[in-house]
Protein backbone atom coordinates (compact mmCIF):
# COMPACT_ATOMS: atom_id res chain seq x y z
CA UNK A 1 -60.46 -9.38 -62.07
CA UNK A 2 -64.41 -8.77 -61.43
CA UNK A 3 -66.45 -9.67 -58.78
CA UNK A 4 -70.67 -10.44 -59.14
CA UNK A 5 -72.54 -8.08 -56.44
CA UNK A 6 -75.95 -8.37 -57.31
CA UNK A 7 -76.70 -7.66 -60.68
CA UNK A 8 -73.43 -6.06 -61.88
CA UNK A 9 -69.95 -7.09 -62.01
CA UNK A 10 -67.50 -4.80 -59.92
CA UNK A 11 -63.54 -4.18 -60.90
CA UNK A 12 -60.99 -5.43 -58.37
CA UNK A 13 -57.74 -4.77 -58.23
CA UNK A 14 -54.81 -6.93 -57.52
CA UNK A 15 -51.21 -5.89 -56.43
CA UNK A 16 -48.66 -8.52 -57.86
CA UNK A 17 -45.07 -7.96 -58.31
CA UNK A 18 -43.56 -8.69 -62.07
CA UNK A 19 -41.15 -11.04 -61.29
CA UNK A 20 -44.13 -13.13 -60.00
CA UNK A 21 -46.07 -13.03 -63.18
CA UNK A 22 -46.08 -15.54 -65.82
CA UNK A 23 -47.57 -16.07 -69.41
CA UNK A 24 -49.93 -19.11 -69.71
CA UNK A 25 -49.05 -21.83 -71.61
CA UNK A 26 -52.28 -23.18 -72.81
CA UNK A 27 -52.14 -21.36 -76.36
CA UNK A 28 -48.38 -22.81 -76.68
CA UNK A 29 -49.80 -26.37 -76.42
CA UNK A 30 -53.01 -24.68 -78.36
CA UNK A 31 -50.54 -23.74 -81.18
CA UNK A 32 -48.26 -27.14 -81.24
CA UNK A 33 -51.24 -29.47 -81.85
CA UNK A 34 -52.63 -26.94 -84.87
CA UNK A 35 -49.26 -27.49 -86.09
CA UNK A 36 -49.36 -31.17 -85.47
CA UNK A 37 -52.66 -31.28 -86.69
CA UNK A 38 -51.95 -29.40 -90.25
CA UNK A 39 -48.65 -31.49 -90.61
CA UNK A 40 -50.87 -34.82 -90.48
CA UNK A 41 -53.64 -33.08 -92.54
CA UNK A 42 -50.61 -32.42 -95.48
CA UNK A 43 -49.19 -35.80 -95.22
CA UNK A 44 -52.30 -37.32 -95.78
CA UNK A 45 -53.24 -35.00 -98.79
CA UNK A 46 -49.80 -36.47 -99.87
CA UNK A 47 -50.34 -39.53 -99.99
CA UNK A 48 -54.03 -39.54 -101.40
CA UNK A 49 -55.49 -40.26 -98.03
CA UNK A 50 -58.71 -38.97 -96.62
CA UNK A 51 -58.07 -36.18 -94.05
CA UNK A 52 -57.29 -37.48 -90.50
CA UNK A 53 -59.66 -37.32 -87.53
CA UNK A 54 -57.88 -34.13 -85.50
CA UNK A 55 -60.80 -33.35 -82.83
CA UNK A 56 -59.31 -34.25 -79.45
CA UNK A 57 -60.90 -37.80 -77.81
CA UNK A 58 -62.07 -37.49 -74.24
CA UNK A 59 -60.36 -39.93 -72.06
CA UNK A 60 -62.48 -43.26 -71.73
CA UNK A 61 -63.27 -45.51 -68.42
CA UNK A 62 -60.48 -47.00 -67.01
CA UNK A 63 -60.80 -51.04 -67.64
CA UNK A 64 -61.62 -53.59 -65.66
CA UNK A 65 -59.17 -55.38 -63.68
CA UNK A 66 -58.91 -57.02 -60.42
CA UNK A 67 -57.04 -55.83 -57.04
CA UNK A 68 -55.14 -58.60 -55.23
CA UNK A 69 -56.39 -58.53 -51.57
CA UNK A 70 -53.16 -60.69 -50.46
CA UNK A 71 -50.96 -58.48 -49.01
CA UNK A 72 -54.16 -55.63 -49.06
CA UNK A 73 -56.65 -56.53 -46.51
CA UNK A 74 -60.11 -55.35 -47.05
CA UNK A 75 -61.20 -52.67 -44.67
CA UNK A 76 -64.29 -52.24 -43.12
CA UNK A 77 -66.37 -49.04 -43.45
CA UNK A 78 -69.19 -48.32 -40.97
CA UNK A 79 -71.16 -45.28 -40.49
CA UNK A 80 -70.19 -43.45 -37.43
CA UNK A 81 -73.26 -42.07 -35.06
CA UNK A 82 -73.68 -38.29 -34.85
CA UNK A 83 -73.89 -36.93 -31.54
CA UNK A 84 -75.69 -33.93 -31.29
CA UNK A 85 -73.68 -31.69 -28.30
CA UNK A 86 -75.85 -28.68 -26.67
């Protein structure tokens, strides 16, 4: 781990027992969609296809929809006063 100070980035150290310590697993998932990915790329080759779109899609807005106020009365917000206490 480094720290800023300044202008230059200092070493820290960290005291962590092994048993505590575990490997990431964001280049498993990294490795099953390039497998995933290459699979779908083949198939498609296959089958005289153009080559599949394999970038990953951000998630979109959530739709519209309506809440039911029935059993979910509105509540209403007002600003509270600040008081300032010497």
């Amino acid at each position: 781990m480094s720290k800023k100070v300044g202008h230059r980035f200092l070493l820290k150290k960290i005291h962590v027992r092994v048993e505590h310590v575990t490997h990431s697993t964001s280049r498993d998932e990294f490795l099953a969609r390039m497998k995933r990915n290459d699979e779908s790329k083949r198939a498609a080759k296959l089958a005289g296809l153009p080559k599949p779109d394999t970038k990953r899609q951000p998630k979109g807005p959530i739709p519209a929809h309506f809440i039911s106020t029935k059993k979910n009365t509105p509540e209403l917000v007002t600003p509270v006063m600040f008081e300032f206490v010497e």
